[in-house]
PDB file of N, CA and C in Angstrom:
ATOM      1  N   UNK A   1       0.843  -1.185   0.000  1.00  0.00           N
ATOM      2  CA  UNK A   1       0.000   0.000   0.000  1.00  0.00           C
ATOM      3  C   UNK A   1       0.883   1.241   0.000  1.00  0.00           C
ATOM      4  N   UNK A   2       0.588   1.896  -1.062  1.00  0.00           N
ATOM      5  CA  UNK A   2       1.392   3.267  -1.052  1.00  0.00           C
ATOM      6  C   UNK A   2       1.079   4.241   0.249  1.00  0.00           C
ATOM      7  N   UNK A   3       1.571   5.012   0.207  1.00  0.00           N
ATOM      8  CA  UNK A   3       1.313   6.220   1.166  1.00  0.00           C
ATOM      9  C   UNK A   3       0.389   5.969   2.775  1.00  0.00           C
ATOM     10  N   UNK A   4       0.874   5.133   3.053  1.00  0.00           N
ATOM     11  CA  UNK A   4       0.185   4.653   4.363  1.00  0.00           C
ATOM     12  C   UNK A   4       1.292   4.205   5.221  1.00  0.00           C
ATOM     13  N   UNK A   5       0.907   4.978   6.810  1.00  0.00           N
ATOM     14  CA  UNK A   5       2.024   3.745   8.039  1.00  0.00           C
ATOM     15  C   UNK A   5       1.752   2.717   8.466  1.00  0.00           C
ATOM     16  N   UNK A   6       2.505   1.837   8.182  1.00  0.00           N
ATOM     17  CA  UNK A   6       3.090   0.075   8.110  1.00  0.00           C
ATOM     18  C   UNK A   6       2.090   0.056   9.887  1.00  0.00           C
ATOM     19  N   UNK A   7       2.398   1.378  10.658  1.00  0.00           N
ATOM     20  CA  UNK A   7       2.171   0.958  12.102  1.00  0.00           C
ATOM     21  C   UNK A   7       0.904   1.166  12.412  1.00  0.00           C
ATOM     22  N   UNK A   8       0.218   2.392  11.834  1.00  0.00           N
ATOM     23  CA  UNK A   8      -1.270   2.411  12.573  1.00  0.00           C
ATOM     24  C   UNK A   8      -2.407   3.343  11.061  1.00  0.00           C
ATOM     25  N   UNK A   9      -1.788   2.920  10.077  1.00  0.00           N
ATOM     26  CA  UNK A   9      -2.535   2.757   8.962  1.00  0.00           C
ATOM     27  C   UNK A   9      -3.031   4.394   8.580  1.00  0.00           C
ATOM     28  N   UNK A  10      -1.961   5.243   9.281  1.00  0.00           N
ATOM     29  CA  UNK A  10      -2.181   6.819   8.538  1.00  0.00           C
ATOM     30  C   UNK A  10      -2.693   7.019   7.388  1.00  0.00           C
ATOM     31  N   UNK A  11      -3.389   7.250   6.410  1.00  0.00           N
ATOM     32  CA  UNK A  11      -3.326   7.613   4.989  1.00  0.00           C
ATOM     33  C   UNK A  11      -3.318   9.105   4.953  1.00  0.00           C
ATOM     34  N   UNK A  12      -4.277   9.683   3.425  1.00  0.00           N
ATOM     35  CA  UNK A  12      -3.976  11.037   2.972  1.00  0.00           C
ATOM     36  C   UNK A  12      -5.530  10.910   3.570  1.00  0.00           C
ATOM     37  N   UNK A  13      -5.479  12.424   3.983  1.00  0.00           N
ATOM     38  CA  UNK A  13      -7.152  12.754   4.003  1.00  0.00           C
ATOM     39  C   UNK A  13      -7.814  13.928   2.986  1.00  0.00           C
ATOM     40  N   UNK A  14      -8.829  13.673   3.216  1.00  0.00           N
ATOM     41  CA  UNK A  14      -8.918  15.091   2.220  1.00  0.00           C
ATOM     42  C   UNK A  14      -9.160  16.723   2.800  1.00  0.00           C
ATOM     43  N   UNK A  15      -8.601  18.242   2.119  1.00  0.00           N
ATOM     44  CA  UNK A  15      -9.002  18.721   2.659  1.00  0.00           C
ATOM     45  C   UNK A  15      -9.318  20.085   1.327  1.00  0.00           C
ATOM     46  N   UNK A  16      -9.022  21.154   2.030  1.00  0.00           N
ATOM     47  CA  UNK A  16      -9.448  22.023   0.861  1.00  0.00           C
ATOM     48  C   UNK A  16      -8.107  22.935   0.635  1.00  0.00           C
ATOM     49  N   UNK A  17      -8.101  23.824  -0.319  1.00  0.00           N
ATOM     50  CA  UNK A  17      -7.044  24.776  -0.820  1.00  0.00           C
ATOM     51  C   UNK A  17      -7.818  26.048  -1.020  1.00  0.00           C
ATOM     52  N   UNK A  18      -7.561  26.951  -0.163  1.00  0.00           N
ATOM     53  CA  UNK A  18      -8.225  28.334  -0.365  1.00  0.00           C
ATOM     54  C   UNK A  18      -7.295  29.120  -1.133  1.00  0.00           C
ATOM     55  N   UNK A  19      -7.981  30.003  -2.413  1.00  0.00           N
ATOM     56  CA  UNK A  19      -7.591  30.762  -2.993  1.00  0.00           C
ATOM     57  C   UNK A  19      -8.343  32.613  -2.371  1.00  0.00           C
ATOM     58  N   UNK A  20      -6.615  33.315  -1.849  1.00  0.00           N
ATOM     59  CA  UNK A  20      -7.381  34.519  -1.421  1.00  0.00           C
ATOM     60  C   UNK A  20      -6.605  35.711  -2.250  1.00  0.00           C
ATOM     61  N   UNK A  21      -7.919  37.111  -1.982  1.00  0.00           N
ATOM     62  CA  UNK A  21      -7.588  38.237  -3.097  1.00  0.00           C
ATOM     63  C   UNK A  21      -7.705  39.306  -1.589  1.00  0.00           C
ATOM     64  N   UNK A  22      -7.346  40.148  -2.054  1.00  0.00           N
ATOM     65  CA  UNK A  22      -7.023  41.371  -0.702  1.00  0.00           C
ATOM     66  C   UNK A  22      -6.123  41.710   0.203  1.00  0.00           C
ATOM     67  N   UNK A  23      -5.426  42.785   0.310  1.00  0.00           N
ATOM     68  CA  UNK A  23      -4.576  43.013   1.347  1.00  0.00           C
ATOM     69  C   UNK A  23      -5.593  42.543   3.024  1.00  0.00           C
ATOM     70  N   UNK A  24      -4.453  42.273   3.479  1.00  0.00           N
ATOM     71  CA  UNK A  24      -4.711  41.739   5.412  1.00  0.00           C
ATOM     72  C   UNK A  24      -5.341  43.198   5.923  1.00  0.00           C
ATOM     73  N   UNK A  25      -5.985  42.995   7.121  1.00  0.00           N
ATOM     74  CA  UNK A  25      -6.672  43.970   8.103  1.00  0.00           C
ATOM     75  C   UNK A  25      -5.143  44.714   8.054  1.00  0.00           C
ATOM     76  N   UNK A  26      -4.415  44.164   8.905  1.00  0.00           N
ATOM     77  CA  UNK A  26      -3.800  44.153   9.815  1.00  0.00           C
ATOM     78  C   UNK A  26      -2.154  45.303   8.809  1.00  0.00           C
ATOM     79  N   UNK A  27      -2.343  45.157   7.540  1.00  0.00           N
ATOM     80  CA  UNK A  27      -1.538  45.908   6.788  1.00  0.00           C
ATOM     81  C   UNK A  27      -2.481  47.287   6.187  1.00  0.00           C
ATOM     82  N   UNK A  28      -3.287  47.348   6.761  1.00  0.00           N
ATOM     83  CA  UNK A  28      -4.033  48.439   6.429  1.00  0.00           C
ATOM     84  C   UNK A  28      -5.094  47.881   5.475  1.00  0.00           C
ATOM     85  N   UNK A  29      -5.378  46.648   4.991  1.00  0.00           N
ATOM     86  CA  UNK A  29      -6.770  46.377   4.018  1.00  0.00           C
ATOM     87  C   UNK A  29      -7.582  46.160   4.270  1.00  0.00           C
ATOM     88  N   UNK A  30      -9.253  45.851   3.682  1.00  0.00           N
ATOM     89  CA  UNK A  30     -10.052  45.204   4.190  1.00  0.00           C
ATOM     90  C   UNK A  30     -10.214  44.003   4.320  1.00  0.00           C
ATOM     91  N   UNK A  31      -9.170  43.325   4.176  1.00  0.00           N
ATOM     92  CA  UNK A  31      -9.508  42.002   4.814  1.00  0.00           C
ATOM     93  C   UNK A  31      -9.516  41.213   3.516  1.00  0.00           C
ATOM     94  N   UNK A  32      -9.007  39.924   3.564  1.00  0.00           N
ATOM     95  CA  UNK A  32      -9.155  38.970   2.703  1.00  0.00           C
ATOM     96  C   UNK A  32      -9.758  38.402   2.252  1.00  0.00           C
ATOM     97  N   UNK A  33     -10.365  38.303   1.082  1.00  0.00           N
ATOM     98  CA  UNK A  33     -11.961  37.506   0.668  1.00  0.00           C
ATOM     99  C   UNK A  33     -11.115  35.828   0.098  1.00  0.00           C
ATOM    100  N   UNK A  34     -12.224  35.038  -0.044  1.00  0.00           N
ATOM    101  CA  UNK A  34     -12.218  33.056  -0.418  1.00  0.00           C
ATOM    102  C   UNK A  34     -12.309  33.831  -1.992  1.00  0.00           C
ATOM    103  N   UNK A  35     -11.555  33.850  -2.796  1.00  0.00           N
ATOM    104  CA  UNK A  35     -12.223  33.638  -4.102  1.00  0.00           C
ATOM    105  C   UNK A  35     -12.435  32.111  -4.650  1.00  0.00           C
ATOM    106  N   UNK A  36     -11.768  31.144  -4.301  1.00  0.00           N
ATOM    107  CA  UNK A  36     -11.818  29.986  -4.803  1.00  0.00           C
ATOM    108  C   UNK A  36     -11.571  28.723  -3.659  1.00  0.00           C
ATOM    109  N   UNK A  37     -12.223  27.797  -4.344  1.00  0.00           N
ATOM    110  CA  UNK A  37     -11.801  26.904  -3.200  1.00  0.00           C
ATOM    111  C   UNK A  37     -11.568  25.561  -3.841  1.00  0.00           C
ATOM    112  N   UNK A  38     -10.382  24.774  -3.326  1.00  0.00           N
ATOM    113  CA  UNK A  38      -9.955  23.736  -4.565  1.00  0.00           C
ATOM    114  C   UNK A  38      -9.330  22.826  -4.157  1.00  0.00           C
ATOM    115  N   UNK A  39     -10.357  21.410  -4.217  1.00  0.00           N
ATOM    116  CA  UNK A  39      -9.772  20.329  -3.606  1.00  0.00           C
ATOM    117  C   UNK A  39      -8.638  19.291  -3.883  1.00  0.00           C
ATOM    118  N   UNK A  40      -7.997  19.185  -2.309  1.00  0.00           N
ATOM    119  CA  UNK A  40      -6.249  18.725  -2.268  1.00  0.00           C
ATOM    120  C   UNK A  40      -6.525  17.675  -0.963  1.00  0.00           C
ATOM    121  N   UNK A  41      -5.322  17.180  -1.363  1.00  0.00           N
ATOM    122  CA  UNK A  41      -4.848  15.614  -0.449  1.00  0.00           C
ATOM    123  C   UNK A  41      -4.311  16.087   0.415  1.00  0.00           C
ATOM    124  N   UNK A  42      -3.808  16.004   2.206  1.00  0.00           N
ATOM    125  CA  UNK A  42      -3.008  16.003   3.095  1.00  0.00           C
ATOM    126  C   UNK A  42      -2.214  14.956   2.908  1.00  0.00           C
ATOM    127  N   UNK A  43      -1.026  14.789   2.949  1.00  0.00           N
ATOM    128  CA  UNK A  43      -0.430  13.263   2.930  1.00  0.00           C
ATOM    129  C   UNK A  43       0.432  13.025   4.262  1.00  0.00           C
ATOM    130  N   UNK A  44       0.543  11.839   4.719  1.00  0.00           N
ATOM    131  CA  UNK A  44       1.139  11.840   6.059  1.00  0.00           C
ATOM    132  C   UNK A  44       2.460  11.908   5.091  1.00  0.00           C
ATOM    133  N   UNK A  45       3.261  12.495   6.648  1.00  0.00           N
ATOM    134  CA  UNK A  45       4.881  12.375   6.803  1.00  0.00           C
ATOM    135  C   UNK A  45       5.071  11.143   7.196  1.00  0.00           C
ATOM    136  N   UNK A  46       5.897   9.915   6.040  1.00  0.00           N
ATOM    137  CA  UNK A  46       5.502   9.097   6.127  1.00  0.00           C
ATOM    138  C   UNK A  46       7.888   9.253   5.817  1.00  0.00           C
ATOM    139  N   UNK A  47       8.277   7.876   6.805  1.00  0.00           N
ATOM    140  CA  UNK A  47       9.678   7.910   6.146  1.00  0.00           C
ATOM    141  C   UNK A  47       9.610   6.283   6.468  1.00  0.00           C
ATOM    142  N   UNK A  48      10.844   6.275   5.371  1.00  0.00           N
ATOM    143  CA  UNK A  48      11.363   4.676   5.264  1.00  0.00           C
ATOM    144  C   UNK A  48      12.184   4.207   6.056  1.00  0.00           C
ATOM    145  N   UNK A  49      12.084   3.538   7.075  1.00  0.00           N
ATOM    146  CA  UNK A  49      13.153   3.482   8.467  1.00  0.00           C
ATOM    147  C   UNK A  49      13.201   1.861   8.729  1.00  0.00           C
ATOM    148  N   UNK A  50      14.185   1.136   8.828  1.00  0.00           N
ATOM    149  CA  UNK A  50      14.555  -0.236   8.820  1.00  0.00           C
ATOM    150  C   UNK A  50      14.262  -0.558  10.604  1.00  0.00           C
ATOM    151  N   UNK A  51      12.881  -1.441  10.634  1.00  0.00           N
ATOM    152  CA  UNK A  51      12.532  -1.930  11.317  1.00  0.00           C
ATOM    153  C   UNK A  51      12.775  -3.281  11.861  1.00  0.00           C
ATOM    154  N   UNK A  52      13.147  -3.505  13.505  1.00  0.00           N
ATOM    155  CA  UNK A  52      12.824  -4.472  13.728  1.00  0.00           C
ATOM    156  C   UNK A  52      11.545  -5.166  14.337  1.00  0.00           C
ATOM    157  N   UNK A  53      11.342  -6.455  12.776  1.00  0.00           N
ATOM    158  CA  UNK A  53       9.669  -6.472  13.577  1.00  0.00           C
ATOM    159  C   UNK A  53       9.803  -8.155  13.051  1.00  0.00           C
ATOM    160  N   UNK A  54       9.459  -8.526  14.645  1.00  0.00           N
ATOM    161  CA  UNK A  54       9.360 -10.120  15.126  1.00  0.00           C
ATOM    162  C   UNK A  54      10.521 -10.950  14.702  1.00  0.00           C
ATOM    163  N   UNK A  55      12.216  -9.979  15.106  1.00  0.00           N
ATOM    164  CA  UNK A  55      13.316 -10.991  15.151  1.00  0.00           C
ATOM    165  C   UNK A  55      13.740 -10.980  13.692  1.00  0.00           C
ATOM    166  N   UNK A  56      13.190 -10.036  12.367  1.00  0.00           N
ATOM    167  CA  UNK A  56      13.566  -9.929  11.172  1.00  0.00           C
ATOM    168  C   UNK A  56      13.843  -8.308  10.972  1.00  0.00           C
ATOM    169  N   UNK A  57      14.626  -8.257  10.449  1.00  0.00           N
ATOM    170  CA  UNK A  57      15.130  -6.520   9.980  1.00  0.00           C
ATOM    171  C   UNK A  57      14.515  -6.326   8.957  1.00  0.00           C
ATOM    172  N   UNK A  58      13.407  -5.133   8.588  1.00  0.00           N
ATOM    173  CA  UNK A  58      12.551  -4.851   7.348  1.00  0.00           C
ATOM    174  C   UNK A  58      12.389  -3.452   7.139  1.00  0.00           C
ATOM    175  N   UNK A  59      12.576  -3.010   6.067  1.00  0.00           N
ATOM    176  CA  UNK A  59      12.162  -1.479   5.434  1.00  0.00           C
ATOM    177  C   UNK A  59      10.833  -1.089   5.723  1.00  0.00           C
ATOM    178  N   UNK A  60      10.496  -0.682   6.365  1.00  0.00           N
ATOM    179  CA  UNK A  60       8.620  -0.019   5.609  1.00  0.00           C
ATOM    180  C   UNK A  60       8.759   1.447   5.901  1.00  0.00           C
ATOM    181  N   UNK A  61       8.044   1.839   5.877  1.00  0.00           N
ATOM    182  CA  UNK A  61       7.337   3.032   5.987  1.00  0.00           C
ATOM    183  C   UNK A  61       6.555   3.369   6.980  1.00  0.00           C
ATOM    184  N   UNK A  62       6.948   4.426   7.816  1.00  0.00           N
ATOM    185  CA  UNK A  62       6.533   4.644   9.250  1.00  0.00           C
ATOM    186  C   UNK A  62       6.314   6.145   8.957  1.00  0.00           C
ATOM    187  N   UNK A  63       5.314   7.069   9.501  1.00  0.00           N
ATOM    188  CA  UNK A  63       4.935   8.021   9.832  1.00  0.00           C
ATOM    189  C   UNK A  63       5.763   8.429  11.459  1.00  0.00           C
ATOM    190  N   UNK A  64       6.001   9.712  11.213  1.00  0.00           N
ATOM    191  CA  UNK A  64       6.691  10.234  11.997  1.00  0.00           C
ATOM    192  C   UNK A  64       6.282  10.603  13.761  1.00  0.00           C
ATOM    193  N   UNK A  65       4.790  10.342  13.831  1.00  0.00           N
ATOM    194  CA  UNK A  65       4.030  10.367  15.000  1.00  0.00           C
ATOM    195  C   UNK A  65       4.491   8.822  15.450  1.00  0.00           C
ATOM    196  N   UNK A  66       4.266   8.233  14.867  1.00  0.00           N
ATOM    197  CA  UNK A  66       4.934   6.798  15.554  1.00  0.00           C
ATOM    198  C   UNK A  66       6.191   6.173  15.973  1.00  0.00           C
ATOM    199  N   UNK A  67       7.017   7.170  14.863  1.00  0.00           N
ATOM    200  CA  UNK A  67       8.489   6.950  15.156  1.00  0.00           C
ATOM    201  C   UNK A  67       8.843   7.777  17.033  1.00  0.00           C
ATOM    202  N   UNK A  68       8.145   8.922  16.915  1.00  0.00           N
ATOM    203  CA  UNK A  68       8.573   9.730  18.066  1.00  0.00           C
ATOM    204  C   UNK A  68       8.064   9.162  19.521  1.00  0.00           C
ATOM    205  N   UNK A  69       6.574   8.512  18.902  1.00  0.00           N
ATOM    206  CA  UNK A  69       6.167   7.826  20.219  1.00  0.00           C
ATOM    207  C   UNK A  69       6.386   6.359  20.751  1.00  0.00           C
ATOM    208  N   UNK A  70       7.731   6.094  19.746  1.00  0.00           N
ATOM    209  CA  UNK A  70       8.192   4.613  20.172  1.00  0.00           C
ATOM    210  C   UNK A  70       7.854   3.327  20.062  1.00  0.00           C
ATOM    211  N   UNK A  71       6.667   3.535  19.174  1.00  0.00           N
ATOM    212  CA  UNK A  71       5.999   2.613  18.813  1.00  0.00           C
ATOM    213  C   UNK A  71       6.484   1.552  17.952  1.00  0.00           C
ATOM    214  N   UNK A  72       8.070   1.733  17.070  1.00  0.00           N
ATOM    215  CA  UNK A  72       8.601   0.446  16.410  1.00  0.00           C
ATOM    216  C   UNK A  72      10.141   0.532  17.548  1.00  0.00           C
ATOM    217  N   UNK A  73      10.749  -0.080  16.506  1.00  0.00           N
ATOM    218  CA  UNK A  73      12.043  -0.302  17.137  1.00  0.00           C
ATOM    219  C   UNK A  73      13.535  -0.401  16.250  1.00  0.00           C
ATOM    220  N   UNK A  74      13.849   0.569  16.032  1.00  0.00           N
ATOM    221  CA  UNK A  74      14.831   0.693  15.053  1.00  0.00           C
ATOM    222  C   UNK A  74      15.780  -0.617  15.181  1.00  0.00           C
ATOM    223  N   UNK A  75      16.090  -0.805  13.863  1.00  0.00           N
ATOM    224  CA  UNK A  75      17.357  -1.802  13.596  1.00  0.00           C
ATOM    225  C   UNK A  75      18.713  -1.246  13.750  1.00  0.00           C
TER     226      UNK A  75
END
């Protein structure tokens, strides 16, 4: 499976892409209007890190929330 973690099955989700026209309040404009709105993938941060899993050394693909919370076990 492409783009997914080997550990707790992350994928892409969907979300949106706002297109905006107008200077900011905050630089002196009125404010920013949505002119468009245009649908896009999130993709996990997903890296290839050599796992040990059940006494065999293996490549997959681990997302980075799992790597930090210890959840595999590096080779």
């Amino acid at each position: 499976m492409a783009n997914v973690c080997a550990i707790c099955q992350k994928g892409a989700i969907p979300g949106n892409k706002y297109k905006r026209r107008g200077q900011i309040k905050r630089t002196g404009g009125a404010g920013s209007k949505i002119v468009g709105k245009t649908l896009r993938r999130f993709q996990p941060n997903l890296q290839k890190i050599k796992v040990n899993l059940n006494g065999t050394v293996r490549r997959i693909k681990v997302c980075t929330s799992c790597i930090s919370a210890g959840k595999i076990v590096k080779a």
